[in-house]
Protein backbone atom coordinates (compact mmCIF):
# COMPACT_ATOMS: atom_id res chain seq x y z
CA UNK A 1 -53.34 4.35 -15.31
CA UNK A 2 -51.71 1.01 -15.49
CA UNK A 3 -49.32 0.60 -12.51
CA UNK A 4 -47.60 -2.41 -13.41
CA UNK A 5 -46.06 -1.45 -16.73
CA UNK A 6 -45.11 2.23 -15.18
CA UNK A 7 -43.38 0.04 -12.33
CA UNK A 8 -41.81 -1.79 -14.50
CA UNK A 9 -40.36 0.91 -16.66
CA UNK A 10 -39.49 3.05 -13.88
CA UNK A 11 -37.48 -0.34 -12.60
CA UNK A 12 -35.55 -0.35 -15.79
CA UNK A 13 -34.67 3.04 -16.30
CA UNK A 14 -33.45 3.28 -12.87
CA UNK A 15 -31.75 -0.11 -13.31
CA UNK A 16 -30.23 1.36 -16.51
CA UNK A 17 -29.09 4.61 -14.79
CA UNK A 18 -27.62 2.77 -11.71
CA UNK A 19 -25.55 0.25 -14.12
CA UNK A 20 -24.07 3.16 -15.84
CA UNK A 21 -23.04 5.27 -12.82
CA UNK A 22 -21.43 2.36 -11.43
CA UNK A 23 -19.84 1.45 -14.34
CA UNK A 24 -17.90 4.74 -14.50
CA UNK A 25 -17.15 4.06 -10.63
CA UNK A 26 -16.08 0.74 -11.27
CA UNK A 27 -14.04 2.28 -14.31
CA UNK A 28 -12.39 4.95 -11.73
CA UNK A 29 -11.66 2.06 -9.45
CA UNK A 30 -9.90 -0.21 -12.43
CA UNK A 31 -7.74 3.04 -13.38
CA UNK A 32 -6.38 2.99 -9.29
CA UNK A 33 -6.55 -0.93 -8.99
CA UNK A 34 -4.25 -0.74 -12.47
CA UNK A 35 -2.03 2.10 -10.98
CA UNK A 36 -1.60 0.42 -8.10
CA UNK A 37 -0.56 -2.81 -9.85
CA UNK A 38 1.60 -0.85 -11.75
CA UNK A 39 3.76 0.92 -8.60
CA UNK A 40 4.05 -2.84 -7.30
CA UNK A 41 5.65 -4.17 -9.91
CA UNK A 42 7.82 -1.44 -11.09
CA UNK A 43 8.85 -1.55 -7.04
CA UNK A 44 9.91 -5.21 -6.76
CA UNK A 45 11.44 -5.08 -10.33
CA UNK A 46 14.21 -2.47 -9.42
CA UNK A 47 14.16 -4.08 -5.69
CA UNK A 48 15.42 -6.85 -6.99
CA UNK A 49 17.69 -5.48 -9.52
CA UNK A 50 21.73 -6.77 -9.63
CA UNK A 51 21.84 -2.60 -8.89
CA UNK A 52 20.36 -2.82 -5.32
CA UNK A 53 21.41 -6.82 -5.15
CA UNK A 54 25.17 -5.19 -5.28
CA UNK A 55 24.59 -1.91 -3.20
CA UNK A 56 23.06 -3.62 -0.47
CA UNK A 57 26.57 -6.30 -0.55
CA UNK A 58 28.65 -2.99 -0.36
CA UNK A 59 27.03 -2.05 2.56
CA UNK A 60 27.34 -5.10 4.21
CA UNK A 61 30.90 -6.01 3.59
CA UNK A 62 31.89 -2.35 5.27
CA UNK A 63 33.28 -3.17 8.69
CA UNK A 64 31.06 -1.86 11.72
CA UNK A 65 32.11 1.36 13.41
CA UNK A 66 32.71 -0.12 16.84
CA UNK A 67 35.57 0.63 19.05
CA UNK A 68 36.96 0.05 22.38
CA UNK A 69 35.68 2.94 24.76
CA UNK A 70 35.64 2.28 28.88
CA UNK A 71 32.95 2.25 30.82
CA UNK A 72 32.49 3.95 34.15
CA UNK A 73 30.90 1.73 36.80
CA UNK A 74 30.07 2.44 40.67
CA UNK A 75 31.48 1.08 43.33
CA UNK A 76 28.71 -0.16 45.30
CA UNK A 77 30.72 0.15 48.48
CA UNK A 78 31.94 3.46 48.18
CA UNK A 79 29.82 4.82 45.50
CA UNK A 80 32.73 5.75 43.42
CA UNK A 81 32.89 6.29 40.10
CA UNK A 82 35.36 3.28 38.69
CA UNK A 83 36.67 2.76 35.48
CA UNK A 84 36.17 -0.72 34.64
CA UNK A 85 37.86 -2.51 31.49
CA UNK A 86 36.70 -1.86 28.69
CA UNK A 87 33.47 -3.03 26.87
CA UNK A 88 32.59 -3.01 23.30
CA UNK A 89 30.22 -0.13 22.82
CA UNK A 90 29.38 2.00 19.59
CA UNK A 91 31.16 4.97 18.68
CA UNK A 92 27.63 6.33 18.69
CA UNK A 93 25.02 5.05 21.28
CA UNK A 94 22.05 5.31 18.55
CA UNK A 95 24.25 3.40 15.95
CA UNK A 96 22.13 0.31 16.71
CA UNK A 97 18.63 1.92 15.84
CA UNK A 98 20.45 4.27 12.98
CA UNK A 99 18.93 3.89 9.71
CA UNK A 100 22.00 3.29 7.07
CA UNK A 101 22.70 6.08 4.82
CA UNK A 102 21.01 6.65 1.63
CA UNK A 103 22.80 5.31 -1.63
CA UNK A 104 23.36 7.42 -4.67
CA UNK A 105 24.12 4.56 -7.13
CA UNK A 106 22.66 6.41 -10.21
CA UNK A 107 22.49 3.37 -12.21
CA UNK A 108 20.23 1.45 -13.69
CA UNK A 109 17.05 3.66 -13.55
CA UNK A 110 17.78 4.60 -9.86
CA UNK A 111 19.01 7.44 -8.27
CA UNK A 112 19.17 7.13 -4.90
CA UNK A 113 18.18 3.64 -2.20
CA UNK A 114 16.70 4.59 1.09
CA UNK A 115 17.32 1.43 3.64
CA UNK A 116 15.80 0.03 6.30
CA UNK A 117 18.10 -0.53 9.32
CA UNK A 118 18.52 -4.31 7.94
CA UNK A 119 19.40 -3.08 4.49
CA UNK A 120 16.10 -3.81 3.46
CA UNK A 121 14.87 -1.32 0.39
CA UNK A 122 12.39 1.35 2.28
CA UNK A 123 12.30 3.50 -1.19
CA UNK A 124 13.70 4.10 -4.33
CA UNK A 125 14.04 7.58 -6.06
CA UNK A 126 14.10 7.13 -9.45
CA UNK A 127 16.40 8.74 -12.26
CA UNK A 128 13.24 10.83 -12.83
CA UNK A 129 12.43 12.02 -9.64
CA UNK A 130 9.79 10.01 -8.55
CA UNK A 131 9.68 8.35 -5.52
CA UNK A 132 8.18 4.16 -5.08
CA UNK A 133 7.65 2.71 -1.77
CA UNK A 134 7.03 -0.72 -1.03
CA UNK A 135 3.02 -1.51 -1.52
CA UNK A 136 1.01 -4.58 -1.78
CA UNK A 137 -0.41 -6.50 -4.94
CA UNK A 138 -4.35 -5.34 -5.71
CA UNK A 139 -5.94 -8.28 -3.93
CA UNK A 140 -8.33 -10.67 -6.22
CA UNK A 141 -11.43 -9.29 -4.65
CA UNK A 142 -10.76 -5.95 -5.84
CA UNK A 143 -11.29 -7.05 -9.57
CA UNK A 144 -14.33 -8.61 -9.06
CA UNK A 145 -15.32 -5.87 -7.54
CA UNK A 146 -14.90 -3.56 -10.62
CA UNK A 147 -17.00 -6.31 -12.73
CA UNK A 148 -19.68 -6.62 -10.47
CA UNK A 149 -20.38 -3.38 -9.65
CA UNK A 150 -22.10 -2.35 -13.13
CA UNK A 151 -24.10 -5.81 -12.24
CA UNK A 152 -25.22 -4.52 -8.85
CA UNK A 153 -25.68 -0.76 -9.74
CA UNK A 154 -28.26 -2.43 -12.08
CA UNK A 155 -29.90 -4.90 -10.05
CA UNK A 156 -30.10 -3.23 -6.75
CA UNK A 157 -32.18 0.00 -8.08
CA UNK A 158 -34.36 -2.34 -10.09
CA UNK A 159 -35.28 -5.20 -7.45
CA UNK A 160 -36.13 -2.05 -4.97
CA UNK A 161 -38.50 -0.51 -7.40
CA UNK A 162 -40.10 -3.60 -8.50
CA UNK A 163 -40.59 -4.37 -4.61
CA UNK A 164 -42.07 -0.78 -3.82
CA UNK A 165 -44.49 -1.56 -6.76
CA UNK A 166 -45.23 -4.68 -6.00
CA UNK A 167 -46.30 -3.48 -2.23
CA UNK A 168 -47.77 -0.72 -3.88
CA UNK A 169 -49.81 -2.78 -6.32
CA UNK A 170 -51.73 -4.58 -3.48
CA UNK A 171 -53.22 -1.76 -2.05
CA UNK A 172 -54.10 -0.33 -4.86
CA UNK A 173 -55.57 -3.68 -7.13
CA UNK A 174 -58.96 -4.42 -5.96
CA UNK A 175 -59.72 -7.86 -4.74
């Protein structure tokens, strides 16, 4: 029985079988790193169309819906309800947290803009029905990532077993 070469070939083949397991995880993670690239950039593109530049001026050049309502105040030496003159207050007391309405531009690839409540872009709704959100660039680290994990699915497996044999090997080798 010669332990060392069994070791040895037991530390490849697992090397061998760990480098191609995590080479199909790494490709799985590539496929969502690319996908995710992909909803990024197909996000900021229409984002920044002329189509939402111009929607997003519409909005803006629509006058506010503010008007002049009065305001009950209290006597604080009677307690009586006055009416005082009147303030500038919103038609509707949410108006200030209200979320614009949604745009049907239907133009230019897009269907419909969802704002935020400073006509920022929340999402997009495509001509095709599909819906992008706002989403952040794959970082750098995931891409090395994908091409070092067939590297490490190799390495890891193999330095173990060649460290359990080589433990192994000096109680077994006489001296």
């Amino acid at each position: 029985m010669n332990l060392r070469e069994g070791t040895r070939r037991l530390a490849l083949l697992l090397g061998v079988v760990g480098a191609i397991v995590c080479g199909y995880v790494s490709y799985l993670e590539l496929d969502t790193t690319l996908e995710q690239l992909a909803q990024h950039n197909k996000f900021e593109h229409l984002a920044a169309s002329d189509v939402v530049k111009q929607e997003r001026k519409n909005l803006q050049a629509k006058p506010n819906d503010w008007q002049i309502v009065p305001t009950p105040h209290i006597d604080p030496k009677t307690g009586e309800r006055i009416q005082a003159a009147p303030d500038f207050i919103p038609a509707d007391p949410y108006a200030a947290i209200a979320l614009p309405n949604p745009s049907d531009v239907n133009k230019g690839g897009i269907k419909t803009i969802n704002w935020t409540h400073n006509y920022g872009v929340d999402s997009i709704v495509t001509g095709d029905g599909q819906t992008l959100y706002p989403s952040q660039a794959p970082a750098a680290w995931q891409y090395l990532f994908v091409v070092l994990l067939p590297i490490f699915g190799f390495f890891i497996p193999w330095g173990a077993i060649r460290a359990i044999g080589w433990v192994g090997a000096g109680f077994v080798t006489p001296s």
